[in-house]
N, C-alpha and C. Protein backbone atom coordinates (compact mmCIF):
# COMPACT_ATOMS: atom_id res chain seq x y z
N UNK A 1 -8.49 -48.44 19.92
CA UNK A 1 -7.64 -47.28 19.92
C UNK A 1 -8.19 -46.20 20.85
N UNK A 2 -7.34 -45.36 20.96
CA UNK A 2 -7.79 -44.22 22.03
C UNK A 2 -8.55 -43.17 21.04
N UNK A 3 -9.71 -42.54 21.87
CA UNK A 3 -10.66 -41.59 21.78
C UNK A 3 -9.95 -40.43 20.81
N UNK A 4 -8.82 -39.97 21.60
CA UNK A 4 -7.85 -38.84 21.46
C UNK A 4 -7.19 -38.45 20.56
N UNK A 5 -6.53 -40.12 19.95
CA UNK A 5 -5.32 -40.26 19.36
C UNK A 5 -6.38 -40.17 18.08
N UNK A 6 -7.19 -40.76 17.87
CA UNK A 6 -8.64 -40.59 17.01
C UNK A 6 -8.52 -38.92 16.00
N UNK A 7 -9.50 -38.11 17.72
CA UNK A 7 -9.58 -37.29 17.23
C UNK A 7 -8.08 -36.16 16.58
N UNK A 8 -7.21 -36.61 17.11
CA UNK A 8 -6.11 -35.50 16.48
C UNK A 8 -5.47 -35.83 15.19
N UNK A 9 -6.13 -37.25 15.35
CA UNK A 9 -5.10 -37.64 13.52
C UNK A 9 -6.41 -37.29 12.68
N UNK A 10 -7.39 -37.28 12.88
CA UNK A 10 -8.89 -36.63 11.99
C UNK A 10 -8.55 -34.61 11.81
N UNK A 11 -8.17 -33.87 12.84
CA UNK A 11 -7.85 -32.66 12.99
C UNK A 11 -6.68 -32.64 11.80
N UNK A 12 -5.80 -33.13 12.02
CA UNK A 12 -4.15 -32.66 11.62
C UNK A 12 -4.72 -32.03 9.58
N UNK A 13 -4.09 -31.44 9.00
CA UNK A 13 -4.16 -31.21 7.54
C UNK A 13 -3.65 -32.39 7.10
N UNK A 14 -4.04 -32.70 5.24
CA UNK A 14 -3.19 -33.53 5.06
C UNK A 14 -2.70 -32.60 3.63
N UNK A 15 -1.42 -33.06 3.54
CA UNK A 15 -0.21 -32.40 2.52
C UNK A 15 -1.78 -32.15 1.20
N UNK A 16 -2.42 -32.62 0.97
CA UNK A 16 -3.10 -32.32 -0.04
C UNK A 16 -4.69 -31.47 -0.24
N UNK A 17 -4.58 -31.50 1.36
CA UNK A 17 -5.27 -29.79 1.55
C UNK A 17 -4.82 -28.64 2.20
N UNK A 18 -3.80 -28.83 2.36
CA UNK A 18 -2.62 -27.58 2.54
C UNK A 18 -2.55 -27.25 1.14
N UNK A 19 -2.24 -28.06 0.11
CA UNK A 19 -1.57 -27.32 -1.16
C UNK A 19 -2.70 -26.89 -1.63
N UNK A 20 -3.95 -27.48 -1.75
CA UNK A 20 -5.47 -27.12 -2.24
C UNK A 20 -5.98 -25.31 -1.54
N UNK A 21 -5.29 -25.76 -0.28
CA UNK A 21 -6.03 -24.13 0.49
C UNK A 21 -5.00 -23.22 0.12
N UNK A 22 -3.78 -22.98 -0.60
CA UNK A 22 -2.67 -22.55 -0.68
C UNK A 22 -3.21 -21.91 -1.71
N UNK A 23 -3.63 -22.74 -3.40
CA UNK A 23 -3.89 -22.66 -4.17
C UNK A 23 -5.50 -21.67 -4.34
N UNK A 24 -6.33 -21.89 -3.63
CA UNK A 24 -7.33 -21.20 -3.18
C UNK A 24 -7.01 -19.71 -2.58
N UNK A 25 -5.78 -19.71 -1.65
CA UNK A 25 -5.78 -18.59 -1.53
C UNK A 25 -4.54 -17.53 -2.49
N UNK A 26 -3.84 -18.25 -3.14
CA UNK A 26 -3.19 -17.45 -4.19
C UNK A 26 -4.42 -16.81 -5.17
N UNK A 27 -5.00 -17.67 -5.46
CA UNK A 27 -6.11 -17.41 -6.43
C UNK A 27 -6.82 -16.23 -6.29
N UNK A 28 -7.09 -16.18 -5.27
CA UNK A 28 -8.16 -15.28 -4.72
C UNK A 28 -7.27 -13.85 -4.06
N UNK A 29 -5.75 -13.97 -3.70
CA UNK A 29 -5.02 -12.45 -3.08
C UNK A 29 -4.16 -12.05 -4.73
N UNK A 30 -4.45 -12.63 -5.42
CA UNK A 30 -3.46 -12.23 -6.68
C UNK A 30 -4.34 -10.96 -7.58
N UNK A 31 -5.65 -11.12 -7.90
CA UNK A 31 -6.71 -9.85 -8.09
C UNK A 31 -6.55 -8.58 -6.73
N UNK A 32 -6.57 -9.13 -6.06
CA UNK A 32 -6.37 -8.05 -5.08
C UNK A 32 -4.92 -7.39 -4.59
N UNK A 33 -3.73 -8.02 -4.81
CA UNK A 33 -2.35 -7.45 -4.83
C UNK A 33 -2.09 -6.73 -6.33
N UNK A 34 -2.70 -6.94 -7.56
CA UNK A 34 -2.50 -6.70 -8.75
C UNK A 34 -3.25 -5.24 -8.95
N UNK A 35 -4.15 -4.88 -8.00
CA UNK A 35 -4.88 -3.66 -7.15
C UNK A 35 -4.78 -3.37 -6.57
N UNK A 36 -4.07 -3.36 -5.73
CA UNK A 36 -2.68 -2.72 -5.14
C UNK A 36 -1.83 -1.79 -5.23
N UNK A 37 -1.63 -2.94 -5.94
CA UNK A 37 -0.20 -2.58 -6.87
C UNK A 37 -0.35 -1.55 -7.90
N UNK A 38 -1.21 -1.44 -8.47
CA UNK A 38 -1.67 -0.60 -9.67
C UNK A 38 -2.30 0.78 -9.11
N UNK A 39 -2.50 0.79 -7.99
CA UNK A 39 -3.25 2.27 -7.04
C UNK A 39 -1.67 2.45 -6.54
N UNK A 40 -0.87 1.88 -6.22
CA UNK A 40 -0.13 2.53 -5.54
C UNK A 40 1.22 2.97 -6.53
N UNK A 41 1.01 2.34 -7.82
CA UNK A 41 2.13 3.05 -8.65
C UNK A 41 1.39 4.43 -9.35
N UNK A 42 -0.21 4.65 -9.13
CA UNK A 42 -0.19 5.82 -10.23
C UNK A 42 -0.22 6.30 -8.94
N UNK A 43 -0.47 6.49 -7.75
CA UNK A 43 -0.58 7.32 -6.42
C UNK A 43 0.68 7.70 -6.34
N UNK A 44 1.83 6.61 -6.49
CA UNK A 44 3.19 7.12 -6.64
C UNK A 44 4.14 7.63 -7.54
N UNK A 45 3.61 8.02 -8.43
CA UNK A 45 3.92 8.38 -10.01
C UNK A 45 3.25 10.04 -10.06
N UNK A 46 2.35 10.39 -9.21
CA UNK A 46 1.43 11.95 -9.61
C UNK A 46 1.75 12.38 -8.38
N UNK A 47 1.65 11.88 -6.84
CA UNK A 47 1.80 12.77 -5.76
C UNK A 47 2.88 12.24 -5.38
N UNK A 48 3.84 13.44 -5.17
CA UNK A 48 5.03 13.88 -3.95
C UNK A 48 5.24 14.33 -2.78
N UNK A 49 5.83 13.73 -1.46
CA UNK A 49 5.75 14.24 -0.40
C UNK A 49 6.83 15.48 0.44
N UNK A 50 6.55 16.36 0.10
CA UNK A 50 7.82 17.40 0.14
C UNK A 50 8.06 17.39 1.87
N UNK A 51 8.82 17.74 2.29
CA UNK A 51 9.12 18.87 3.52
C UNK A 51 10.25 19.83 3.29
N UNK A 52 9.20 20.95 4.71
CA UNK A 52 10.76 21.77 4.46
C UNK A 52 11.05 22.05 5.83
N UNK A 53 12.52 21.96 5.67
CA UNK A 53 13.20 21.97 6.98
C UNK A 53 14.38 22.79 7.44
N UNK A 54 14.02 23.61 6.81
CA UNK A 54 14.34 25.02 7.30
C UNK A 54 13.84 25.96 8.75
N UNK A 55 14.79 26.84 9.05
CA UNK A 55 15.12 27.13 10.51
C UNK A 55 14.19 28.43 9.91
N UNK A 56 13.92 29.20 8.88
CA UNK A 56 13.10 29.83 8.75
C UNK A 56 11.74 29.72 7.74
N UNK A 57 10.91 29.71 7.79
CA UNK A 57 9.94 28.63 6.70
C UNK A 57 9.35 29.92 5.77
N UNK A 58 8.91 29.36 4.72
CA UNK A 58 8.04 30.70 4.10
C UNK A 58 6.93 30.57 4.38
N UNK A 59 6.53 29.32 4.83
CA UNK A 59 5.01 29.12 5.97
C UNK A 59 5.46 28.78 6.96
N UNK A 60 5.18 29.69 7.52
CA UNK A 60 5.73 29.30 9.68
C UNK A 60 4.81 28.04 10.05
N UNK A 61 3.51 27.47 9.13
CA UNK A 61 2.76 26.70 10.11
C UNK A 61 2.84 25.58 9.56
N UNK A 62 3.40 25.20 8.41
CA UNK A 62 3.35 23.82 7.55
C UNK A 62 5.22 23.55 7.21
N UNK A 63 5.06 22.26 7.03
CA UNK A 63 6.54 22.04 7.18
C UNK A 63 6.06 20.70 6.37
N UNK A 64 5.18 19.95 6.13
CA UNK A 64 5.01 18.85 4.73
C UNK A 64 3.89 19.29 4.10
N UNK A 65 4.37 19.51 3.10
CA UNK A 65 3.56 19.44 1.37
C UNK A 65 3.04 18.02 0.77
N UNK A 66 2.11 18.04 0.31
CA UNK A 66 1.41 16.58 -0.42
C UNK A 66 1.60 17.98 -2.06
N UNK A 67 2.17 17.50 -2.85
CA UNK A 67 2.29 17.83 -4.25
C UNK A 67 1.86 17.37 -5.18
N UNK A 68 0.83 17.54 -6.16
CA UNK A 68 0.64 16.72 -7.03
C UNK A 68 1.43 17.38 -8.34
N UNK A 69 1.71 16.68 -8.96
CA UNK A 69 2.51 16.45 -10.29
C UNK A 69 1.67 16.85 -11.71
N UNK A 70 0.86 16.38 -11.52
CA UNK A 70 0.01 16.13 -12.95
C UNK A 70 -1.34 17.72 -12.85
N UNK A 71 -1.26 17.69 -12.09
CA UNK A 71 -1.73 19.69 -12.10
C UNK A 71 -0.77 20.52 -12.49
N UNK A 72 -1.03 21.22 -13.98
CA UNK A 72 0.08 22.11 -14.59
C UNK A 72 -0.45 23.15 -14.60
N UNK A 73 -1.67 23.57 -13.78
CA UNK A 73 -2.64 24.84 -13.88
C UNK A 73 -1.76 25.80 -13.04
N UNK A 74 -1.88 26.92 -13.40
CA UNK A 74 -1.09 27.93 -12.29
C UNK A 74 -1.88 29.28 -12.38
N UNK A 75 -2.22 29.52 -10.98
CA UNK A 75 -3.24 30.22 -10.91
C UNK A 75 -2.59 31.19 -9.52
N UNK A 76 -3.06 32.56 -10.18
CA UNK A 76 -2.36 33.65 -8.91
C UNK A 76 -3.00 33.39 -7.20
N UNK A 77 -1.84 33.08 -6.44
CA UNK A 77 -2.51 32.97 -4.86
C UNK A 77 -1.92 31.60 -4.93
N UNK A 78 -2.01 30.77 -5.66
CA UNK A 78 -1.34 29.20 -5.25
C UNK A 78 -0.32 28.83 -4.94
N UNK A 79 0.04 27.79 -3.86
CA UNK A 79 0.91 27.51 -3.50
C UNK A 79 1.58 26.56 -5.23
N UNK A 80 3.32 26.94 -5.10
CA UNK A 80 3.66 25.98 -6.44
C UNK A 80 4.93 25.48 -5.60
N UNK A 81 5.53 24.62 -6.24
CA UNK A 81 6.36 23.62 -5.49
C UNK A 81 7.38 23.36 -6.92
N UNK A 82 8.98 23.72 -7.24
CA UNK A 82 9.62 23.65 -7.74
C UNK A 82 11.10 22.87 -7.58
N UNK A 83 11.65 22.76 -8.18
CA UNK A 83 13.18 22.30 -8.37
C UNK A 83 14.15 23.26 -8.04
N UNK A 84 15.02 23.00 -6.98
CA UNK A 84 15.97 24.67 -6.96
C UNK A 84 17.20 23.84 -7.59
């Protein structure tokens, strides 16, 4: 047989380490999407991304707000961020 034809049928996967490396890598991205997932629902559950887009601003120099939610402290001088 040829040298070639050799080496590429030795290279190729076979159906039963495709499903083996498949299985290996579910295994191993499912802890790490499940952490993820879990940072990015309380990240998205406490902070809000406001803008304002208004032709006159009550801050001439900022136009997006990062808001957090779960700070109920209110303290004189702070910026607060409401519902109109």
């Amino acid at each position: 047989m040829n040298r070639a034809y050799i080496q590429s049928k030795r290279t190729q996967p076979r159906p039963f380490q495709t499903k083996a490396a498949l299985g290996w890598f579910l295994l191993k991205a499912l802890p790490i999407l499940i952490l993820v997932l879990a940072v990015e629902r309380y990240v998205g559950q406490r902070f809000l991304i406001g803008g304002d887009d208004q032709v006159d601003r009550c801050l001439p120099d900022k136009w997006i707000y990062l808001i957090d939610t779960y700070n109920k402290d209110i303290w004189r001088g702070d910026l607060m961020a409401f519902r109109a």
